[in-house]
C-alpha atoms as a PDB file:
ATOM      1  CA  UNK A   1     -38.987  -3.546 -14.519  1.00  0.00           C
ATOM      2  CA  UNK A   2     -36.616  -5.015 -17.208  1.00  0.00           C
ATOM      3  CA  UNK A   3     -37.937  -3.375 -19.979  1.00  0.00           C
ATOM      4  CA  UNK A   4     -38.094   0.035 -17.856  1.00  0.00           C
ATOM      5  CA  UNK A   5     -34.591  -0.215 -17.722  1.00  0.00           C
ATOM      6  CA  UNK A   6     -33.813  -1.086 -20.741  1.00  0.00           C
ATOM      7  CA  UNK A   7     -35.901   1.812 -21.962  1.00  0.00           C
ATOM      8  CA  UNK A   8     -33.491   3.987 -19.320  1.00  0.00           C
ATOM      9  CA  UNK A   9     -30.460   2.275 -21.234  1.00  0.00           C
ATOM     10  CA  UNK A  10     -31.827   3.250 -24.705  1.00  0.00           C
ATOM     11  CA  UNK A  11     -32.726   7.122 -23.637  1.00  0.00           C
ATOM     12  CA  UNK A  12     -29.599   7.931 -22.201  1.00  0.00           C
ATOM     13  CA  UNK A  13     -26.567   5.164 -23.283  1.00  0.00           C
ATOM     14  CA  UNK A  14     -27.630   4.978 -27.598  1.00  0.00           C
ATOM     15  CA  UNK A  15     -30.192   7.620 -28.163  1.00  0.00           C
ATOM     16  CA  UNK A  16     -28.750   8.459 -31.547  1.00  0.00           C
ATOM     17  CA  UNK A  17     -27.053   5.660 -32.040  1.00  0.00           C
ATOM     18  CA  UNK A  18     -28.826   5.591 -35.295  1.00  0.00           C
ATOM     19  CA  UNK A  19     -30.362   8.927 -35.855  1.00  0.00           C
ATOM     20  CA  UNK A  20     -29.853   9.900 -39.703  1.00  0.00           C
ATOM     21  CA  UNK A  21     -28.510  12.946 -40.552  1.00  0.00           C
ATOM     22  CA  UNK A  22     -29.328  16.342 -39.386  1.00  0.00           C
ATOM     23  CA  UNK A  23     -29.437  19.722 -41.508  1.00  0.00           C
ATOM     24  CA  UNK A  24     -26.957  22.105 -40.195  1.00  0.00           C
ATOM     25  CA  UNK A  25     -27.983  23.660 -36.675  1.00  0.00           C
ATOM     26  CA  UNK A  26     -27.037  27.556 -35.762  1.00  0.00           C
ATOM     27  CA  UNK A  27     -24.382  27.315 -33.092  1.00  0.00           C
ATOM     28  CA  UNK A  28     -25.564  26.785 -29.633  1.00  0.00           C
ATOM     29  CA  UNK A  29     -25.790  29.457 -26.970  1.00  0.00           C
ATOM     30  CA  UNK A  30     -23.071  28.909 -24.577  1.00  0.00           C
ATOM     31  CA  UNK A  31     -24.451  26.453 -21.943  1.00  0.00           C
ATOM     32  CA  UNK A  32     -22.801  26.427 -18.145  1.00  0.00           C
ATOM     33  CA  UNK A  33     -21.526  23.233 -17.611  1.00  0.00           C
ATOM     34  CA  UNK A  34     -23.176  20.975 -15.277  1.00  0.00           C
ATOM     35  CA  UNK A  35     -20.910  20.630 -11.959  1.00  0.00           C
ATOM     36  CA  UNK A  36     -18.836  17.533 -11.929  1.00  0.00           C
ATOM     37  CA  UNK A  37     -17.278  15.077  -9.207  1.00  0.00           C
ATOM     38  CA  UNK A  38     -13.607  15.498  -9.548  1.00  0.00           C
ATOM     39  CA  UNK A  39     -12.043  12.058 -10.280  1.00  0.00           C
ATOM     40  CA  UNK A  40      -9.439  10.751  -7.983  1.00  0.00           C
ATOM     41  CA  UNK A  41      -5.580  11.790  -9.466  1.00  0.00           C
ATOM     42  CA  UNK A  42      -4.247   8.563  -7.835  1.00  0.00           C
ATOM     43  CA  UNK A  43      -5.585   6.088 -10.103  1.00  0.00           C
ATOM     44  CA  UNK A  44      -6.363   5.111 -13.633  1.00  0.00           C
ATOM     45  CA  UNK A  45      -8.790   7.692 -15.585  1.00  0.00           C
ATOM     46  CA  UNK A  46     -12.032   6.952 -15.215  1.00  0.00           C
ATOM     47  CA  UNK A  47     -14.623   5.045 -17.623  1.00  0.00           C
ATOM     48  CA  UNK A  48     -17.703   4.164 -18.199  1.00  0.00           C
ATOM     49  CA  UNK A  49     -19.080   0.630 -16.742  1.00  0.00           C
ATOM     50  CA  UNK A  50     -22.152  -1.749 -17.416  1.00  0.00           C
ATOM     51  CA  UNK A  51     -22.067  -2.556 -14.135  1.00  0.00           C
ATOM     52  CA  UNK A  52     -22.487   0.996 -12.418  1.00  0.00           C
ATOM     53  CA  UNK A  53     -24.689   2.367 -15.157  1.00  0.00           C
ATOM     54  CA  UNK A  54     -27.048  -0.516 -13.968  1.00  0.00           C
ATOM     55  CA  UNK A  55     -26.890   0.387 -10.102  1.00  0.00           C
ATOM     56  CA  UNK A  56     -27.532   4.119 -11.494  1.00  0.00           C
ATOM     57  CA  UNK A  57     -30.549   3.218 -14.293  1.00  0.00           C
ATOM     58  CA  UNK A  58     -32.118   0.698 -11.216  1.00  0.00           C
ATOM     59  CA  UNK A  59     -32.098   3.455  -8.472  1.00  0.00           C
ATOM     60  CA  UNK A  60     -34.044   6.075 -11.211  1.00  0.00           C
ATOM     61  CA  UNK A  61     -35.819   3.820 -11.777  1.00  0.00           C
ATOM     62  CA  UNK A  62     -37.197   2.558  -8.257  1.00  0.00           C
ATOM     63  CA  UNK A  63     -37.426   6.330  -7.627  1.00  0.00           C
ATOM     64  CA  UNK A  64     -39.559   7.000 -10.628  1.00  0.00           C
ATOM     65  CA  UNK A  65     -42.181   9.375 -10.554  1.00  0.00           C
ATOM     66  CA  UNK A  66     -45.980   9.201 -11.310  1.00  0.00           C
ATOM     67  CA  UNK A  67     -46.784  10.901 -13.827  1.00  0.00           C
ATOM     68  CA  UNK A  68     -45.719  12.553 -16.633  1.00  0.00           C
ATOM     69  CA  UNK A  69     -42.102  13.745 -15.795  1.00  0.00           C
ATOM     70  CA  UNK A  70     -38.294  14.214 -17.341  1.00  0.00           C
ATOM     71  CA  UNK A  71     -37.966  10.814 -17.848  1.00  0.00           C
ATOM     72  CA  UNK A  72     -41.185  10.848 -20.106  1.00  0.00           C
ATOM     73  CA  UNK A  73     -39.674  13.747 -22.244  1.00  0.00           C
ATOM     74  CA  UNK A  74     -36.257  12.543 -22.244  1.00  0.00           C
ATOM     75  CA  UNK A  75     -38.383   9.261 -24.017  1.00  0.00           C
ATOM     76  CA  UNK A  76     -40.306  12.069 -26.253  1.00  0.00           C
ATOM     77  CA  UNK A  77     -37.096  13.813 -27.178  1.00  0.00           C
ATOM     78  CA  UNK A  78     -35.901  10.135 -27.889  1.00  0.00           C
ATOM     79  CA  UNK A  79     -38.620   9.513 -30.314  1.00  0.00           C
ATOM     80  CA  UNK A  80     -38.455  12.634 -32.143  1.00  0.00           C
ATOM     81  CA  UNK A  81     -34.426  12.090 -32.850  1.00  0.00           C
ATOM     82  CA  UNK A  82     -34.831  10.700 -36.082  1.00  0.00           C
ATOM     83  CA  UNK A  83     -36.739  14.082 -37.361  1.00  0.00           C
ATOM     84  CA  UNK A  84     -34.872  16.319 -39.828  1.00  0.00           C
ATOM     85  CA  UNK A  85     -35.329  19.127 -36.794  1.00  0.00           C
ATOM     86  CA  UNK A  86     -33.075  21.516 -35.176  1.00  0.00           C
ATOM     87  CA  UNK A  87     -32.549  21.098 -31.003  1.00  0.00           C
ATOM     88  CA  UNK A  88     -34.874  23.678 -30.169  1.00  0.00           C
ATOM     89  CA  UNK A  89     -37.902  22.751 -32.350  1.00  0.00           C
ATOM     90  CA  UNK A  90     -36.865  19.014 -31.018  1.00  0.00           C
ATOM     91  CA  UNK A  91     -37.545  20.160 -27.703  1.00  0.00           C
ATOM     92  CA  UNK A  92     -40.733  22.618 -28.231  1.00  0.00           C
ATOM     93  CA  UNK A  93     -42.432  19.305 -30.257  1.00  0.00           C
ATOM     94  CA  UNK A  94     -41.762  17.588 -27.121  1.00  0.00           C
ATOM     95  CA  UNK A  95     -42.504  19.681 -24.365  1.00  0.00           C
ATOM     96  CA  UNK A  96     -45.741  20.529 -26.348  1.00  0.00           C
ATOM     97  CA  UNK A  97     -46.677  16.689 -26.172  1.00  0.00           C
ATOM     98  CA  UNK A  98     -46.046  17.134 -22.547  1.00  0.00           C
ATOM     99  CA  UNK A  99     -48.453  20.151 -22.004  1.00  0.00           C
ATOM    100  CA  UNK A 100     -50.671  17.550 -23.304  1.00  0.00           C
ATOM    101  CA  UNK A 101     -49.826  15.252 -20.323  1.00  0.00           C
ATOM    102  CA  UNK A 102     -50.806  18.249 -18.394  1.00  0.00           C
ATOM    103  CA  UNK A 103     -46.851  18.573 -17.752  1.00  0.00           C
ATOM    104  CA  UNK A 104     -45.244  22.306 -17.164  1.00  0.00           C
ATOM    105  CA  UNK A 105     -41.743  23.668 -17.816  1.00  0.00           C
ATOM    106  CA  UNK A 106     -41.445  24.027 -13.824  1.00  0.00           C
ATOM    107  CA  UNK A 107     -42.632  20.565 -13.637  1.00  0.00           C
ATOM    108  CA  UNK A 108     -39.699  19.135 -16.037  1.00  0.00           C
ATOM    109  CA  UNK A 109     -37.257  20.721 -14.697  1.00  0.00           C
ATOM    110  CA  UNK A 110     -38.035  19.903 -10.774  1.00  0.00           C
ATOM    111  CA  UNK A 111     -38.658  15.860 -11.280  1.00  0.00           C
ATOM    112  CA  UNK A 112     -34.826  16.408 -13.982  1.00  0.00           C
ATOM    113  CA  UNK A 113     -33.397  17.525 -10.354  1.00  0.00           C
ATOM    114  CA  UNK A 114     -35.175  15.218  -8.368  1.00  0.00           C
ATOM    115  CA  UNK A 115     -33.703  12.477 -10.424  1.00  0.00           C
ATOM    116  CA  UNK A 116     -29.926  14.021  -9.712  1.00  0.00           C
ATOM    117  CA  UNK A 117     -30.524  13.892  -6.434  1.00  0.00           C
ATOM    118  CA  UNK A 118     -31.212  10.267  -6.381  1.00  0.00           C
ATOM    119  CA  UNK A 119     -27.991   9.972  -8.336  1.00  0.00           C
ATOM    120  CA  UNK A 120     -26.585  11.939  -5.532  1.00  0.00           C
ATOM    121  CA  UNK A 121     -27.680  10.030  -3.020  1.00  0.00           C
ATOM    122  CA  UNK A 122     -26.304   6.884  -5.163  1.00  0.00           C
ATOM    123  CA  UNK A 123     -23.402   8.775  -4.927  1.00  0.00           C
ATOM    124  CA  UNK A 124     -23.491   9.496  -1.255  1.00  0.00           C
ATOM    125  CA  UNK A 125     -24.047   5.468  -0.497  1.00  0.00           C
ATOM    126  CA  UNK A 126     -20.892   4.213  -2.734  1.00  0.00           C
ATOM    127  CA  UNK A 127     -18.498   6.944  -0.788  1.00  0.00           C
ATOM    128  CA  UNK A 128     -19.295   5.105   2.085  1.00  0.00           C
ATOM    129  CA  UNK A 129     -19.098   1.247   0.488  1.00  0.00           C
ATOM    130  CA  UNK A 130     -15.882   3.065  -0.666  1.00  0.00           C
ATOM    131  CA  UNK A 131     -14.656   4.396   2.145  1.00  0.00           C
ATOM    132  CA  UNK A 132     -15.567   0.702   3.473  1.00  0.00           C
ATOM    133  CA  UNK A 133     -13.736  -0.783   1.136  1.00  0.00           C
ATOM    134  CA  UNK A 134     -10.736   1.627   1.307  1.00  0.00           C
ATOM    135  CA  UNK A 135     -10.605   0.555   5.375  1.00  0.00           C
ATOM    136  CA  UNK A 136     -10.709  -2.850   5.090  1.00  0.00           C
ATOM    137  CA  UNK A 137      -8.343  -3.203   1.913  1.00  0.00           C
ATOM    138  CA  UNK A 138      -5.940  -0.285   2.432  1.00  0.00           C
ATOM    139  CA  UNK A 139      -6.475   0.960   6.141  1.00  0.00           C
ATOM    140  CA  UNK A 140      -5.384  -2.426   7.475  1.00  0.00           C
ATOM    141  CA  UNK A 141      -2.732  -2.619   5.452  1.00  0.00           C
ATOM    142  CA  UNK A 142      -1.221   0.928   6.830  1.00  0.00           C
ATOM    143  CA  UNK A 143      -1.408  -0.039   9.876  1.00  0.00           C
ATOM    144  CA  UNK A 144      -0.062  -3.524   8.947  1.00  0.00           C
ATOM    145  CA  UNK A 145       2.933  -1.672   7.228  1.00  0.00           C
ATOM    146  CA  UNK A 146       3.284   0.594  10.667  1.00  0.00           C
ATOM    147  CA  UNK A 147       3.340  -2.106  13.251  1.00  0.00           C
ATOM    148  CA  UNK A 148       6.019  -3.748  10.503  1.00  0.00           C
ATOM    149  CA  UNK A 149       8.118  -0.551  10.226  1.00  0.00           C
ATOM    150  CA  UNK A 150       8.095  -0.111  13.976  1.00  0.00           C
ATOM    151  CA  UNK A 151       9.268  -3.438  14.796  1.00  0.00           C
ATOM    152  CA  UNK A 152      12.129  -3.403  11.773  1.00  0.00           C
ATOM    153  CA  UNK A 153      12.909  -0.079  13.523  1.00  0.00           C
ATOM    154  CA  UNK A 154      13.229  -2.064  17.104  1.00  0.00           C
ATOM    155  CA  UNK A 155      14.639  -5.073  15.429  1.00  0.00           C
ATOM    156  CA  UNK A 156      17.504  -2.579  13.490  1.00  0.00           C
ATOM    157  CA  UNK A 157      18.161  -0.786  17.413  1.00  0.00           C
ATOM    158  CA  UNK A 158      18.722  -4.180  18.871  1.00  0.00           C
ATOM    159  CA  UNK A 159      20.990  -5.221  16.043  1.00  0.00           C
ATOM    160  CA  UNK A 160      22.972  -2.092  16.570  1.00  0.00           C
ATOM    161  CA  UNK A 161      23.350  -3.024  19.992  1.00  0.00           C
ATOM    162  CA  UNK A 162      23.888  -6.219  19.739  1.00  0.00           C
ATOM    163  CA  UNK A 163      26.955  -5.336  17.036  1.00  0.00           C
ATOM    164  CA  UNK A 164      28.025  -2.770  19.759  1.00  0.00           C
ATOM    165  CA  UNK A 165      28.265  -6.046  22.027  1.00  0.00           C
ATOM    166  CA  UNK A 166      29.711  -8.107  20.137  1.00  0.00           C
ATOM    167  CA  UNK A 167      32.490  -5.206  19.368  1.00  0.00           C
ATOM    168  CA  UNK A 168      33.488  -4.972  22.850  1.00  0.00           C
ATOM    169  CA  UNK A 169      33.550  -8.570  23.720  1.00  0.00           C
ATOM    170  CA  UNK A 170      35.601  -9.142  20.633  1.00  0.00           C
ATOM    171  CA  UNK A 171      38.252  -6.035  22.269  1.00  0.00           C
ATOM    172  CA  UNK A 172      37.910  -8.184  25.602  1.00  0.00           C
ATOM    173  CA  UNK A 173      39.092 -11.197  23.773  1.00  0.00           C
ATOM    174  CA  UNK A 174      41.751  -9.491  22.435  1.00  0.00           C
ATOM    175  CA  UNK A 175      43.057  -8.209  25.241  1.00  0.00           C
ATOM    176  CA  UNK A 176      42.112 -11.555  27.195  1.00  0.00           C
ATOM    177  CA  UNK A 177      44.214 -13.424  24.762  1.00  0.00           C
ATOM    178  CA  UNK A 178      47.508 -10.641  25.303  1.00  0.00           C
ATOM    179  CA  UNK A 179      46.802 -11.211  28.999  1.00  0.00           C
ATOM    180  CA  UNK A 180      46.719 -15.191  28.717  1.00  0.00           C
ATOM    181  CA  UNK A 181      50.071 -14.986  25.824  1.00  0.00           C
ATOM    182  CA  UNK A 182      51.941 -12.615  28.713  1.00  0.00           C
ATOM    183  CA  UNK A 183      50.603 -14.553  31.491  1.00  0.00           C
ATOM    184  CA  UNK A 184      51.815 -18.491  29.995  1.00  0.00           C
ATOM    185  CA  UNK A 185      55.479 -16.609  28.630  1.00  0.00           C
ATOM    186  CA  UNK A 186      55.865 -15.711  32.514  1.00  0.00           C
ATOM    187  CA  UNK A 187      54.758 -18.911  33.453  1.00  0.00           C
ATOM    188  CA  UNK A 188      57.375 -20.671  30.881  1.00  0.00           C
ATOM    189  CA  UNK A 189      59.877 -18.536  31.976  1.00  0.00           C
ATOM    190  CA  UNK A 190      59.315 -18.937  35.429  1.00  0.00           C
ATOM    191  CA  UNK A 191      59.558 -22.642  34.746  1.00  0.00           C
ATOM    192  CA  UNK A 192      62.892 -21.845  32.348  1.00  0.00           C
ATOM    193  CA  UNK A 193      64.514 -20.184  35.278  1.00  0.00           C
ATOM    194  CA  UNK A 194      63.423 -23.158  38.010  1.00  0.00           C
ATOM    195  CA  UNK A 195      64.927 -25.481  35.222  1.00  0.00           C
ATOM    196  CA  UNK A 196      68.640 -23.774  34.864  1.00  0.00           C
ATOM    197  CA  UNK A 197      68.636 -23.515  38.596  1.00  0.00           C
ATOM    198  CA  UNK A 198      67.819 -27.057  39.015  1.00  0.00           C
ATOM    199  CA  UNK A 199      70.598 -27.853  36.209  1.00  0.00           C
ATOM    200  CA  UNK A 200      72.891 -25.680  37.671  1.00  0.00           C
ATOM    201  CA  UNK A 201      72.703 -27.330  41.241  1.00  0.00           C
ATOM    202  CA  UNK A 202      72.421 -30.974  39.814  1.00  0.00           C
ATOM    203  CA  UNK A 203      75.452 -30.124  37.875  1.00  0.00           C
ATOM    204  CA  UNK A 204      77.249 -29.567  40.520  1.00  0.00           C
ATOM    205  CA  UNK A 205      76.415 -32.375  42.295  1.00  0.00           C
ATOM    206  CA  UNK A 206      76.918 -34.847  39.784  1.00  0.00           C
ATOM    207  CA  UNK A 207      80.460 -33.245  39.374  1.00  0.00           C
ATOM    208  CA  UNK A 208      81.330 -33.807  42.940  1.00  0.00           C
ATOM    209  CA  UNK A 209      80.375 -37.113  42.825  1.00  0.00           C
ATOM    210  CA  UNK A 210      82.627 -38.128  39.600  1.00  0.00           C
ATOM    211  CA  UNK A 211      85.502 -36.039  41.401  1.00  0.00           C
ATOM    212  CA  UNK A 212      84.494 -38.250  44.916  1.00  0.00           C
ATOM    213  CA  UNK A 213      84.701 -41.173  42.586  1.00  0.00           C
ATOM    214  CA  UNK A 214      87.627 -40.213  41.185  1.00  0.00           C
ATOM    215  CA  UNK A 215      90.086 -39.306  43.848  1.00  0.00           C
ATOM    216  CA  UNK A 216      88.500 -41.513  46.611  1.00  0.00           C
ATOM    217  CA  UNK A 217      87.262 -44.585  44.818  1.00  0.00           C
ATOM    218  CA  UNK A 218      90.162 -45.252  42.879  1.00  0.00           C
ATOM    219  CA  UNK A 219      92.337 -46.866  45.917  1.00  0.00           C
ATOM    220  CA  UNK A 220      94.029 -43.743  47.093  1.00  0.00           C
ATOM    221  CA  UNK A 221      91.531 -43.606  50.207  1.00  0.00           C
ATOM    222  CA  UNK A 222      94.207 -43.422  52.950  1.00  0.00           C
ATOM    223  CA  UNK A 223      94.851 -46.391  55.128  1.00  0.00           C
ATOM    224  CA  UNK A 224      94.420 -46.813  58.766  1.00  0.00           C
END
């Protein structure tokens, strides 16, 4: 199994790694690109990894056919590399090796597509690790952020009222205090005015006593 796939490595990762050069080839016919999963535009580009390559290689290869099949002339195109030959004659040599295998054109070309379709289906499974991944590590977190922005958004409402409060017992205070300043002057002054009274009568008084004193004390109380 670990040679398989390091034969897998060598036919598709450094298959002309080495390869001398080649004479001049007449230009290729225009060729319609194969389709292509659209990377995501959110993050970094993507690039090529050991570690996938290895999930990809090990699923081909557990899904290998018997036989004589792409994989096979994928290795024969491999081997044939190193020729001084043009593409096409590359791939006539190896498909003619193939025919020896008993191996026909239709026959390449349906176990090539079966062998997308098992990256497809590799494909398939890591949307769904993904889309795993993406619940636990990001899905969570939204909601985490929600239930946070909802109670900053309650917390922010019960500040406001609570500043609305404190506003209008700060007004009552001040008026309170007016109330309380008015309400001890009247007292004082209602005390002020008691006082002067009070002088007033005790002054009085007292000054009929010194004149009692005076004019009656002082031996001119008439005799009997």
């Amino acid at each position: 199994m670990a040679k398989m796939l390091k034969n897998l490595k060598s036919l598709f990762i450094v298959e002309e790694q080495n390869a001398p050069e080649k004479p001049a080839e007449d230009p290729k016919p225009t060729v319609t690109p194969s389709p292509k999963i659209a990377e995501s535009r959110e993050g970094d580009p993507g690039k090529i990894t050991q570690k996938f390559i290895e999930v990809l290689f090990k699923a081909m290869e557990s899904n290998n056919l018997d036989g004589f099949d792409y994989l096979e002339f994928k290795q024969s195109l491999q081997s044939l590399s190193k020729m001084p030959m043009d593409e096409a004659t590359r791939f006539r040599s190896a498909f003619a090796m193939a025919e020896t295998m008993g191996a026909t054109t239709q026959q390449l070309l349906s176990s090539a597509n079966h062998y997308i379709d098992v990256l497809k289906s590799e494909e398939t499974k890591f949307e769904k690790a993904l889309a795993n991944q993406r619940e636990q590590q990001i899905g969570r977190k939204q909601v985490e952020i929600q239930e946070m922005e909802e109670a900053i958004q309650k917390k922010a409402e019960e500040i406001k009222r609570l500043t609305t409060e404190i506003e209008a017992h700060r007004k009552k205070v001040d008026a309170l205090k007016g109330e309380m300043n008015a309400a001890a002057g009247k007292v004082e002054s209602t005390k002020n005015d008691f006082i002067a009274s009070y002088n007033k009568l005790v002054d009085q008084i007292h000054a009929d006593v010194e004149s009692i004193k005076k004019h009656l004390l002082s031996g001119s109380e008439p005799k009997k």
